[in-house]
PDB file of N, CA and C in Angstrom:
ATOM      1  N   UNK A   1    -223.479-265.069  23.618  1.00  0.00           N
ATOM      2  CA  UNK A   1    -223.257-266.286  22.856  1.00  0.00           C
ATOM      3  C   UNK A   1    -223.535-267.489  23.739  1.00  0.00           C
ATOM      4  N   UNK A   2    -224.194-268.332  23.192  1.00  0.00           N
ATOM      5  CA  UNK A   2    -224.998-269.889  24.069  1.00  0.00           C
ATOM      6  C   UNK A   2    -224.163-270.961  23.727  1.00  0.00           C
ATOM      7  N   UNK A   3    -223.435-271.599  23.877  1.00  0.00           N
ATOM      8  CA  UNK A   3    -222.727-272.200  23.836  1.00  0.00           C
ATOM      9  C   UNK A   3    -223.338-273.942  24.349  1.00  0.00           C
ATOM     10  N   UNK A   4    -224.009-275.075  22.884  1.00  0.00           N
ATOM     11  CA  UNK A   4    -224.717-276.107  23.219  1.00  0.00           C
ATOM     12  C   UNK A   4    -223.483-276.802  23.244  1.00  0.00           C
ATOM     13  N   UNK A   5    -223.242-277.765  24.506  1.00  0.00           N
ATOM     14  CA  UNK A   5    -222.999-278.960  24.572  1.00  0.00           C
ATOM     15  C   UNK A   5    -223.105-280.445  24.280  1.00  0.00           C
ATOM     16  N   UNK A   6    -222.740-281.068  23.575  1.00  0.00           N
ATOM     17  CA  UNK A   6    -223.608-282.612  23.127  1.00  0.00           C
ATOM     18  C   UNK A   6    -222.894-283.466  24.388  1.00  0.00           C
ATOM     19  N   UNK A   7    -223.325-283.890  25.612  1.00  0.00           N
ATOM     20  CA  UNK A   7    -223.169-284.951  26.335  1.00  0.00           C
ATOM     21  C   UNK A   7    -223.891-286.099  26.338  1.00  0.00           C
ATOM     22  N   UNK A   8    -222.688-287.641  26.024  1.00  0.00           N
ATOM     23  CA  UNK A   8    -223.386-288.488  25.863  1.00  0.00           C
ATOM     24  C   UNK A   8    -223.290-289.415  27.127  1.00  0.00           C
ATOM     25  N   UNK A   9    -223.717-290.549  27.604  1.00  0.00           N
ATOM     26  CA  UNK A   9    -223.691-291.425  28.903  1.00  0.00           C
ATOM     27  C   UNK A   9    -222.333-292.383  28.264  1.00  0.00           C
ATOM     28  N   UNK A  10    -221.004-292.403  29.158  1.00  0.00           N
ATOM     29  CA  UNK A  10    -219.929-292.719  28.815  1.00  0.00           C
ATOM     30  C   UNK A  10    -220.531-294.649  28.437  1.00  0.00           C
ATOM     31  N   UNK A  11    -221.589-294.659  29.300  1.00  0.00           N
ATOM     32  CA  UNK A  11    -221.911-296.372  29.592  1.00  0.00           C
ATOM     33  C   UNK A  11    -222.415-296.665  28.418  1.00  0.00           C
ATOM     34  N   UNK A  12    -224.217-296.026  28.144  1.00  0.00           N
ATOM     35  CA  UNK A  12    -224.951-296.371  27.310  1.00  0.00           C
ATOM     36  C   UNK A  12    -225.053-295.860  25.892  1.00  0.00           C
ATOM     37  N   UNK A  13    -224.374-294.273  25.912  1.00  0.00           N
ATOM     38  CA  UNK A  13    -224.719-293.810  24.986  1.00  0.00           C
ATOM     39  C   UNK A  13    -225.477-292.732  24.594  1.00  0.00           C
ATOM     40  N   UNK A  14    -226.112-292.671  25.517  1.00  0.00           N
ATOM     41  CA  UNK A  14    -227.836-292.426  25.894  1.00  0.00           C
ATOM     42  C   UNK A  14    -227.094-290.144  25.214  1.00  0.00           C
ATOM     43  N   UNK A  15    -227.772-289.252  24.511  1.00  0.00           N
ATOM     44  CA  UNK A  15    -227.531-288.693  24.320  1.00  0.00           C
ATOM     45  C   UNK A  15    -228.225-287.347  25.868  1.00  0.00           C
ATOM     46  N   UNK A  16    -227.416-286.635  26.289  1.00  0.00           N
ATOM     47  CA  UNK A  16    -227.819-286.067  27.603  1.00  0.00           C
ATOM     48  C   UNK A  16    -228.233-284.279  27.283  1.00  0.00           C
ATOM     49  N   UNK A  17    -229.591-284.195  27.034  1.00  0.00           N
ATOM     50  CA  UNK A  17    -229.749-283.082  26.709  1.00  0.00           C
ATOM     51  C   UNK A  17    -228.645-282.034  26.968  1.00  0.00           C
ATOM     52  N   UNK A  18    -228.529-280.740  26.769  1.00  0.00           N
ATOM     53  CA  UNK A  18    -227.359-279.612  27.424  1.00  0.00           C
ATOM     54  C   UNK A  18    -228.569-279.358  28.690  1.00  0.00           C
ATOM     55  N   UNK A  19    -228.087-279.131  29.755  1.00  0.00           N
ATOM     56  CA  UNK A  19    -228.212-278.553  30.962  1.00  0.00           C
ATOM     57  C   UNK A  19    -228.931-279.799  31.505  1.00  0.00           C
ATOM     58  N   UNK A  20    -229.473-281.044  30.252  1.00  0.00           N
ATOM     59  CA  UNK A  20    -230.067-282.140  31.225  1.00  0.00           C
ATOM     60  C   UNK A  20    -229.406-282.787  32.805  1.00  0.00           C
ATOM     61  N   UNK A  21    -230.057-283.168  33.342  1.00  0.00           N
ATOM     62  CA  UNK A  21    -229.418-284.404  34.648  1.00  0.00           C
ATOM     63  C   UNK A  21    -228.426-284.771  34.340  1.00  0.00           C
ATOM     64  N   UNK A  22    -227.643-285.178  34.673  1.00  0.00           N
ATOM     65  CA  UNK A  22    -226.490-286.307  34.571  1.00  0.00           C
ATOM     66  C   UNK A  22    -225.560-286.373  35.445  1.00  0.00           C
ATOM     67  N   UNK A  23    -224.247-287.682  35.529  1.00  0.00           N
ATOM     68  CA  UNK A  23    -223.874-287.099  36.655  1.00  0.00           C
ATOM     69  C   UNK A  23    -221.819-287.966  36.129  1.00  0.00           C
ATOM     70  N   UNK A  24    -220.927-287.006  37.103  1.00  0.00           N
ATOM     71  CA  UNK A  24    -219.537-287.147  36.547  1.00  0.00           C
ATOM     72  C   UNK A  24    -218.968-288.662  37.505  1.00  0.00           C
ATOM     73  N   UNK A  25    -218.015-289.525  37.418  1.00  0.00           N
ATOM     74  CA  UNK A  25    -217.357-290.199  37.743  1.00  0.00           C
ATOM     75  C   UNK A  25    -216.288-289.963  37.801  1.00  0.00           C
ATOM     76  N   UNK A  26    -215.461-289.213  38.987  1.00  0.00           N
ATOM     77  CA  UNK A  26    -214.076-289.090  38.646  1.00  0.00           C
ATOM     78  C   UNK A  26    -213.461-290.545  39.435  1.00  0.00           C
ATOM     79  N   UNK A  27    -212.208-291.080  38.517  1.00  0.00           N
ATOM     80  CA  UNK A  27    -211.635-292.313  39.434  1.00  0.00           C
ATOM     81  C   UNK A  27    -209.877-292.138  38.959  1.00  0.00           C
ATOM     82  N   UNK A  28    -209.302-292.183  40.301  1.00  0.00           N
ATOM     83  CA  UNK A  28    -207.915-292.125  40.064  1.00  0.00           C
ATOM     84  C   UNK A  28    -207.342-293.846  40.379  1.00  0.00           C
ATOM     85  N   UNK A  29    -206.394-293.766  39.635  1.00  0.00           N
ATOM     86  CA  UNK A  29    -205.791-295.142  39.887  1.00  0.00           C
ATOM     87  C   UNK A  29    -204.416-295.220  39.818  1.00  0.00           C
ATOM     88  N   UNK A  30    -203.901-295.679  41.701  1.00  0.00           N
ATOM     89  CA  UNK A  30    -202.517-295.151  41.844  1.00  0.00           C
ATOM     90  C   UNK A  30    -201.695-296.111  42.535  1.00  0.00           C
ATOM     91  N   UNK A  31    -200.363-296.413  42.581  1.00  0.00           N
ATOM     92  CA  UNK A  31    -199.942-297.663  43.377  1.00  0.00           C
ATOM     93  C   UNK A  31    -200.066-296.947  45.015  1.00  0.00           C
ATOM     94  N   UNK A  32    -200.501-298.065  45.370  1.00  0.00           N
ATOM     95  CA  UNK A  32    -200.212-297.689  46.997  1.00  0.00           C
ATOM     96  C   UNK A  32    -199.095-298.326  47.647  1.00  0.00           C
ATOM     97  N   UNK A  33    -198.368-297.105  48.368  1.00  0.00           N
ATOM     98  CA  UNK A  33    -197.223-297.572  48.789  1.00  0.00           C
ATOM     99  C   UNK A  33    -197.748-297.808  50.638  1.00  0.00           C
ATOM    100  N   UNK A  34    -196.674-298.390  51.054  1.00  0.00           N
ATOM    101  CA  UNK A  34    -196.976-298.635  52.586  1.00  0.00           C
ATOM    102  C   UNK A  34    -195.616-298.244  53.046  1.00  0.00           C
ATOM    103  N   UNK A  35    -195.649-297.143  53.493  1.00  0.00           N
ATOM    104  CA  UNK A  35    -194.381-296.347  54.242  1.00  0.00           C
ATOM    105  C   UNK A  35    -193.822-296.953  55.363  1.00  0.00           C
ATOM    106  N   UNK A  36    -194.285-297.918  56.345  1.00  0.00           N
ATOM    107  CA  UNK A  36    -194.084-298.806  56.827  1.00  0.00           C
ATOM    108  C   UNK A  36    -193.419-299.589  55.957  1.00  0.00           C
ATOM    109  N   UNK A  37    -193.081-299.987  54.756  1.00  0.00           N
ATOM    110  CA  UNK A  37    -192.298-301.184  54.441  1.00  0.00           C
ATOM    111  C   UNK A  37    -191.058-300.514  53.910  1.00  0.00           C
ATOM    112  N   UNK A  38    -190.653-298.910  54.406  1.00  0.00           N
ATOM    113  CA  UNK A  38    -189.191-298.383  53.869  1.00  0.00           C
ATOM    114  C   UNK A  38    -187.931-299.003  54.756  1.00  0.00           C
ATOM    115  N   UNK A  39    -187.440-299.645  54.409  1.00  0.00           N
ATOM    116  CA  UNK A  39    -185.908-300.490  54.923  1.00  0.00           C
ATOM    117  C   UNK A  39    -185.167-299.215  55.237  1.00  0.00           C
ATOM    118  N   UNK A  40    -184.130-299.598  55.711  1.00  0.00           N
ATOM    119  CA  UNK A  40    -182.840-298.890  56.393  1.00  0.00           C
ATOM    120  C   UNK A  40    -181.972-299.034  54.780  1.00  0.00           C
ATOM    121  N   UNK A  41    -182.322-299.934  54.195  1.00  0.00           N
ATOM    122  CA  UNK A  41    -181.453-300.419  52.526  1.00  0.00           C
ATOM    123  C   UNK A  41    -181.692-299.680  51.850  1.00  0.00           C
ATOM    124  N   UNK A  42    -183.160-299.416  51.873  1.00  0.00           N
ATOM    125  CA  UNK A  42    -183.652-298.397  51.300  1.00  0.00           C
ATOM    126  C   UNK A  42    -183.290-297.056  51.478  1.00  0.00           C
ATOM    127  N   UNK A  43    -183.243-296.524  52.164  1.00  0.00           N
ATOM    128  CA  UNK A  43    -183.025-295.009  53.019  1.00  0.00           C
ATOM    129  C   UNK A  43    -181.578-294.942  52.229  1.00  0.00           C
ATOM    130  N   UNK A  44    -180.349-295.847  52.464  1.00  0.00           N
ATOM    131  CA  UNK A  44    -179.509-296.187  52.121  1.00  0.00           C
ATOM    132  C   UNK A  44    -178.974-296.139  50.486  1.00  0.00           C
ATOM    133  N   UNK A  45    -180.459-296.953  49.556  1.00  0.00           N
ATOM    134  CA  UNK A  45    -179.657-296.378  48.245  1.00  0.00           C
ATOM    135  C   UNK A  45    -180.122-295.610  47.560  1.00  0.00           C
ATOM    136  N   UNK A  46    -179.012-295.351  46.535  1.00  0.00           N
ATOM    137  CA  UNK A  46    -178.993-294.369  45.885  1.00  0.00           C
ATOM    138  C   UNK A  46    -179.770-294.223  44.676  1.00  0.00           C
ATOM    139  N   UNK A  47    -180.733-293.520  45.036  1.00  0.00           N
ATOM    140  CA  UNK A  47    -181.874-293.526  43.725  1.00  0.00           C
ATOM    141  C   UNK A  47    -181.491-292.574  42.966  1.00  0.00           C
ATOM    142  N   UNK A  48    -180.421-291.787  43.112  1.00  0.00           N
ATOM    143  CA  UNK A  48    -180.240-290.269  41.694  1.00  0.00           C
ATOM    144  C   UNK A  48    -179.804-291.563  41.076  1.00  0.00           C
ATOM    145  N   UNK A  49    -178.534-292.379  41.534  1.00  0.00           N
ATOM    146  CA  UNK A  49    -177.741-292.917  40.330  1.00  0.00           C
ATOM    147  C   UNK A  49    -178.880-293.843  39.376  1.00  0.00           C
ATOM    148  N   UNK A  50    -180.260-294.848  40.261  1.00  0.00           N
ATOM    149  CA  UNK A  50    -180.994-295.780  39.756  1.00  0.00           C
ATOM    150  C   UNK A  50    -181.850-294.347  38.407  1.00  0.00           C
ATOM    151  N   UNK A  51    -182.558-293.376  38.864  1.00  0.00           N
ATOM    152  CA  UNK A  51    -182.944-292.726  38.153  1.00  0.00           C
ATOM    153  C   UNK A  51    -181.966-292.098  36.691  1.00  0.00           C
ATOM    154  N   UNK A  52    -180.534-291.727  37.092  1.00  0.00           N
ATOM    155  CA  UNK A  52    -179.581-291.428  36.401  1.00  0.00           C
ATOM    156  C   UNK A  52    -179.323-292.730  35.254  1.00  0.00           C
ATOM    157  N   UNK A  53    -179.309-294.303  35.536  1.00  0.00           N
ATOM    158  CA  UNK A  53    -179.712-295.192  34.669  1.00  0.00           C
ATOM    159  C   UNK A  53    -180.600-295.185  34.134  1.00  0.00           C
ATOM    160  N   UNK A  54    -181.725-294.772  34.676  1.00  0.00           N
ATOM    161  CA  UNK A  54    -183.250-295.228  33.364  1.00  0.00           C
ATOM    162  C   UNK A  54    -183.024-293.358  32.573  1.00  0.00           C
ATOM    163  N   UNK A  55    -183.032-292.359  32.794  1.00  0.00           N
ATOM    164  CA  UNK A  55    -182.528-291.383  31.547  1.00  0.00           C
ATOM    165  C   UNK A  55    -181.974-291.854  30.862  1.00  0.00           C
ATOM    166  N   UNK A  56    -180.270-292.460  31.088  1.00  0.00           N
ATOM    167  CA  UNK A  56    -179.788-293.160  30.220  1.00  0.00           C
ATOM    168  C   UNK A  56    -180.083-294.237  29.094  1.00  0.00           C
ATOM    169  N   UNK A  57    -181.062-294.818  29.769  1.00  0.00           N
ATOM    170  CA  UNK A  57    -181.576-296.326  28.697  1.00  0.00           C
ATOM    171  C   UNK A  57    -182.425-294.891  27.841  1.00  0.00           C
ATOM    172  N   UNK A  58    -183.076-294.318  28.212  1.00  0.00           N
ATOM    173  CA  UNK A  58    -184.253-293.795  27.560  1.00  0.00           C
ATOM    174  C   UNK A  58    -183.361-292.933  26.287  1.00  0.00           C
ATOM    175  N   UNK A  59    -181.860-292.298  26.576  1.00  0.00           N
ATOM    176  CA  UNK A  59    -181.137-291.970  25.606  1.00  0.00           C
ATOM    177  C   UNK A  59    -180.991-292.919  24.991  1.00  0.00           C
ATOM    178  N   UNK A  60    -180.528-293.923  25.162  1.00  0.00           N
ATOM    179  CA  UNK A  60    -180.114-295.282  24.295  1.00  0.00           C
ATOM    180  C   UNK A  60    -180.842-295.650  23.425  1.00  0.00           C
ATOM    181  N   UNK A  61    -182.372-295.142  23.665  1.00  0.00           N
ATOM    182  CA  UNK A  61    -183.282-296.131  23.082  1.00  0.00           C
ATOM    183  C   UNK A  61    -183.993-297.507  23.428  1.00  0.00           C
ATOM    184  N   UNK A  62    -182.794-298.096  24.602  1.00  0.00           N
ATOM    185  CA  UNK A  62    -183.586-299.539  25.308  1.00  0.00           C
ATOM    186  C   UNK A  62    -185.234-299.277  25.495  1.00  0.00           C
ATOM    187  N   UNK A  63    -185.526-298.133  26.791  1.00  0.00           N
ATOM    188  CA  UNK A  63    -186.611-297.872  26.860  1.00  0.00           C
ATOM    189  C   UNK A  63    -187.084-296.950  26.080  1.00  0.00           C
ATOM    190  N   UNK A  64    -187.972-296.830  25.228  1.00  0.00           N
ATOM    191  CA  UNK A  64    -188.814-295.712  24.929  1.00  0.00           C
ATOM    192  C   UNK A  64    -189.804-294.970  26.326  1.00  0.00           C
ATOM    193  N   UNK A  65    -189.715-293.900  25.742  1.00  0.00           N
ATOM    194  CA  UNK A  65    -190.297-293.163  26.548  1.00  0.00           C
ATOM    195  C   UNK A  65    -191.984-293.375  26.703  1.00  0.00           C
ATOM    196  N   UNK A  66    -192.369-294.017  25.289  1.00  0.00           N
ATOM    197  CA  UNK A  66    -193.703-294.355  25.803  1.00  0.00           C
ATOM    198  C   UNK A  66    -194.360-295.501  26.337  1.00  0.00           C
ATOM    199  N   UNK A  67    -192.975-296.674  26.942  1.00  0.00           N
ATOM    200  CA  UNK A  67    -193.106-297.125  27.408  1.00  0.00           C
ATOM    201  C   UNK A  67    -192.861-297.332  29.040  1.00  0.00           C
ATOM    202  N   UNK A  68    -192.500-296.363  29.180  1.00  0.00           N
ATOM    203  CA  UNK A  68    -192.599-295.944  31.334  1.00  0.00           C
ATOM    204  C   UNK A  68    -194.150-295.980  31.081  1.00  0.00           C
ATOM    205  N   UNK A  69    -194.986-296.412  32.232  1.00  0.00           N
ATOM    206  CA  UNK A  69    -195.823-296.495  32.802  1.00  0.00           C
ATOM    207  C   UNK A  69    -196.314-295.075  34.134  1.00  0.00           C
ATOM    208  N   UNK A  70    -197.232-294.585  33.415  1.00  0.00           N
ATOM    209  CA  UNK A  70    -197.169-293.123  34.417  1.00  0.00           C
ATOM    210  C   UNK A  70    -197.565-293.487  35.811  1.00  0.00           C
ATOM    211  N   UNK A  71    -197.058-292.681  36.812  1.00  0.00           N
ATOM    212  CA  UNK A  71    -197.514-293.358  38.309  1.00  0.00           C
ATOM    213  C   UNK A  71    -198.867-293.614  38.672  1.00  0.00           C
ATOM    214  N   UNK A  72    -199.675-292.370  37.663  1.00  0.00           N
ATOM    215  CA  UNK A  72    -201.341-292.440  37.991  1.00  0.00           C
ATOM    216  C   UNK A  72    -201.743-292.742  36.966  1.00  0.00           C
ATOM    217  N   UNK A  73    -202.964-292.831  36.754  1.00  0.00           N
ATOM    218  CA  UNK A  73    -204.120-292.656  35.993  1.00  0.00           C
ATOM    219  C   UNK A  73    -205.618-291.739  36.550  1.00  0.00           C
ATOM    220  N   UNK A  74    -206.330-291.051  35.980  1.00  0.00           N
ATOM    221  CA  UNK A  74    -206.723-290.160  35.932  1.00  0.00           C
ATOM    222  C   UNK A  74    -208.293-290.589  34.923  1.00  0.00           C
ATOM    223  N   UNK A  75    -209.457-290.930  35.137  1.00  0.00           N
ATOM    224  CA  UNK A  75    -210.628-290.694  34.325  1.00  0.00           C
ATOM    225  C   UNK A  75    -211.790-290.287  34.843  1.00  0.00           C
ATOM    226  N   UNK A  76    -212.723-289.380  33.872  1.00  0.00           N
ATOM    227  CA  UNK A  76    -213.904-289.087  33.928  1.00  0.00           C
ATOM    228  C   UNK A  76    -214.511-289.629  33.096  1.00  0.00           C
ATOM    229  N   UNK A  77    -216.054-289.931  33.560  1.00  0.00           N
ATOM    230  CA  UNK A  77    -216.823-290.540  32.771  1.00  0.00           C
ATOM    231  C   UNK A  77    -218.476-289.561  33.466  1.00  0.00           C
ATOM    232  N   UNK A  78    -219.165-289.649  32.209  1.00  0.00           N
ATOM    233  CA  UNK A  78    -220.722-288.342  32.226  1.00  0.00           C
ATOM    234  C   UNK A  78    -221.680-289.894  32.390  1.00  0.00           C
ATOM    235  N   UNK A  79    -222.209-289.978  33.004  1.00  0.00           N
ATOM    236  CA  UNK A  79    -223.133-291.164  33.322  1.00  0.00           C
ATOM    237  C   UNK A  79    -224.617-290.499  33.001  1.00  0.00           C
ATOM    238  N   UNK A  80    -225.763-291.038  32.633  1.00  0.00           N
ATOM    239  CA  UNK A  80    -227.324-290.980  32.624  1.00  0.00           C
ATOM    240  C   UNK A  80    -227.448-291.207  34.302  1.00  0.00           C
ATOM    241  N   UNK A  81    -228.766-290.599  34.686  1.00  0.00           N
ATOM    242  CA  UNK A  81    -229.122-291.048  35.933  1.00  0.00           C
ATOM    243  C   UNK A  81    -229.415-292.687  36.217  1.00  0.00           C
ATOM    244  N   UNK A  82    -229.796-293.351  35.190  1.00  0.00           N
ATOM    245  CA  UNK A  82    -229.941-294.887  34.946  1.00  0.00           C
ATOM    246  C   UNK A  82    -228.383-295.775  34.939  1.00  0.00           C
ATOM    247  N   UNK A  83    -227.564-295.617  34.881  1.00  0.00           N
ATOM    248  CA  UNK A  83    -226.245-295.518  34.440  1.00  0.00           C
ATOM    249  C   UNK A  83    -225.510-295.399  35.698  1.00  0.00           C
ATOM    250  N   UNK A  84    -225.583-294.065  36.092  1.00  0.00           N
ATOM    251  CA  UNK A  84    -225.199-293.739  37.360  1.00  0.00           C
ATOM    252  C   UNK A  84    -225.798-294.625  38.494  1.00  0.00           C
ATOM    253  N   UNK A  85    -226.859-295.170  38.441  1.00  0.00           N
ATOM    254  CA  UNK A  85    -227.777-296.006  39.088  1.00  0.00           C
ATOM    255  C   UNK A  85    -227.245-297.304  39.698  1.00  0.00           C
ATOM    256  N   UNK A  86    -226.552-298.246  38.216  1.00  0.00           N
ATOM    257  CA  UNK A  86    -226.064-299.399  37.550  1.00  0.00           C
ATOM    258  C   UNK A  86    -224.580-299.012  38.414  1.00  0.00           C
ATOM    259  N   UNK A  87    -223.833-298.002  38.140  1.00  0.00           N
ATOM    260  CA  UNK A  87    -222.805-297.662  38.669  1.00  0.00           C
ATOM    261  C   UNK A  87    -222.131-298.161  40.281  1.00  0.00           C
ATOM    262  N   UNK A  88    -222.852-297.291  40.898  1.00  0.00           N
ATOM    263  CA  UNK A  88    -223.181-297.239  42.538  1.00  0.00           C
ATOM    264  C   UNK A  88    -223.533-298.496  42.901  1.00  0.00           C
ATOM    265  N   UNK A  89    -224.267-299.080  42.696  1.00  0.00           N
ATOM    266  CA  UNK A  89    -224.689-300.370  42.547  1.00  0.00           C
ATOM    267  C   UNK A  89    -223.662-300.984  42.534  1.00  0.00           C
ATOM    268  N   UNK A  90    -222.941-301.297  41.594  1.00  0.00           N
ATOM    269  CA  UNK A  90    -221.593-302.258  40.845  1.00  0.00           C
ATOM    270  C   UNK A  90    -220.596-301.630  40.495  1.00  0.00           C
ATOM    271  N   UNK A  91    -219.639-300.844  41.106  1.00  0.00           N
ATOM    272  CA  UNK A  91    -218.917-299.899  40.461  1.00  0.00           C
ATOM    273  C   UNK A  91    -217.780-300.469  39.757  1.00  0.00           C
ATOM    274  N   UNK A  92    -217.580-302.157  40.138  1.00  0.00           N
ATOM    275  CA  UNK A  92    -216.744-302.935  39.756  1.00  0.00           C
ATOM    276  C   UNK A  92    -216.843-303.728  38.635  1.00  0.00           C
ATOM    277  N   UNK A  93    -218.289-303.494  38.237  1.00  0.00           N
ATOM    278  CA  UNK A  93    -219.007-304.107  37.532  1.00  0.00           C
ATOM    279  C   UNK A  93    -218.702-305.930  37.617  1.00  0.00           C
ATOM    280  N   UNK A  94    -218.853-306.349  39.039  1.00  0.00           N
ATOM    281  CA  UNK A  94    -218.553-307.550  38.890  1.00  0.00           C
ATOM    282  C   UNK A  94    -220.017-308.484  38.377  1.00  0.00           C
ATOM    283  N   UNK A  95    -220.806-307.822  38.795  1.00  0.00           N
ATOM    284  CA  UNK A  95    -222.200-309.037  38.457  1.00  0.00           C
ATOM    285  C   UNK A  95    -221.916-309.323  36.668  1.00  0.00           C
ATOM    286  N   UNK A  96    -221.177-308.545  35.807  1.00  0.00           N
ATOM    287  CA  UNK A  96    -221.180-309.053  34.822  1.00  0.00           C
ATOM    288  C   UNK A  96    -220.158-310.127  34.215  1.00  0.00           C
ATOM    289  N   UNK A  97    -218.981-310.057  35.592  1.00  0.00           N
ATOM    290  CA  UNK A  97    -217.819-310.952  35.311  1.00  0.00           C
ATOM    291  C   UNK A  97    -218.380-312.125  36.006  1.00  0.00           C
ATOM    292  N   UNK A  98    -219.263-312.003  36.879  1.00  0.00           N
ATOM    293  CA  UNK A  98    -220.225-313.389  37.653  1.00  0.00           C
ATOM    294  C   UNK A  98    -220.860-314.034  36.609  1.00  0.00           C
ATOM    295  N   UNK A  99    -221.471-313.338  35.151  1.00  0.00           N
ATOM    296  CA  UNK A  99    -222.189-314.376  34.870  1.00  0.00           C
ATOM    297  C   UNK A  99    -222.031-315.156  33.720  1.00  0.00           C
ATOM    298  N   UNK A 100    -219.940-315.161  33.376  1.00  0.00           N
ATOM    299  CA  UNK A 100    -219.510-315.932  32.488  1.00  0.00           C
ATOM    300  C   UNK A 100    -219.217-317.501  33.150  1.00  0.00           C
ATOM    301  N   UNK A 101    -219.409-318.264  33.418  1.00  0.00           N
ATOM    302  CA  UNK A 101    -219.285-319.972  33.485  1.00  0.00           C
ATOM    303  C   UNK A 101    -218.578-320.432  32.816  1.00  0.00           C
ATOM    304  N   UNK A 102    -217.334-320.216  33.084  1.00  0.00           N
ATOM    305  CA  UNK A 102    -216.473-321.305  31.857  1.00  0.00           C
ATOM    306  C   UNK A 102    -216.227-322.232  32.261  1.00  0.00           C
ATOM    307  N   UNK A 103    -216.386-323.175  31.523  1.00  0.00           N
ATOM    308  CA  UNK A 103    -216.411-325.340  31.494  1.00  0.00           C
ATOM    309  C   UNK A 103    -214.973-325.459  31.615  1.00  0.00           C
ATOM    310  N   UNK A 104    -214.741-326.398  32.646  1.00  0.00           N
ATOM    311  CA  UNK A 104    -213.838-326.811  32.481  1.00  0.00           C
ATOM    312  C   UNK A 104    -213.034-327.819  31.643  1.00  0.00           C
ATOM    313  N   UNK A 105    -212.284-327.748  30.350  1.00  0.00           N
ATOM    314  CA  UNK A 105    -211.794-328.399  29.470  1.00  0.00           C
ATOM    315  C   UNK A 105    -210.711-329.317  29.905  1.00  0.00           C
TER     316      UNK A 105
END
């Protein structure tokens, strides 16, 4: 059994034959901590009880649960070789935030 794939270019669109070229983007996005900035205050308090409060709100209802913010984020994206190109290039894609000019009002 052959099993066709439809991959498209997450950017353009561009439809990517099955077994065509193409290429993956994995990007994680995570807070960075600096272990250097752990206090003696820190070491000191008590995070069961701080954690033991936010369960609680989340029973209450204050917080919903789909509103915690997960520690990571996690994406893939299938790029065209043209795409992938544009990518590497700009991965920040800033040349396109460069070429708004807003007037000052």
């Amino acid at each position: 059994m052959h099993i066709m794939l439809h991959v498209t270019c997450d950017l353009c669109g561009k439809e990517l034959g099955n077994g065509g070229e193409h290429f993956v983007v994995k990007m994680e996005v995570f807070a960075a901590l600096d272990p250097g900035e752990i206090t003696e205050a820190d070491l000191e308090e008590d995070h069961m009880e701080a954690v033991s409060k936010m369960l609680q709100e989340i029973d209450d209802d204050v917080i919903g649960p789909d509103r915690i913010e997960p520690a990571a984020h996690q994406f893939r994206f299938d790029l065209c070789p043209e795409c992938r190109k544009r990518f590497v290039r700009d991965p920040l894609n800033k040349d396109a935030a460069q070429k708004f000019d807003f007037s000052e009002n």
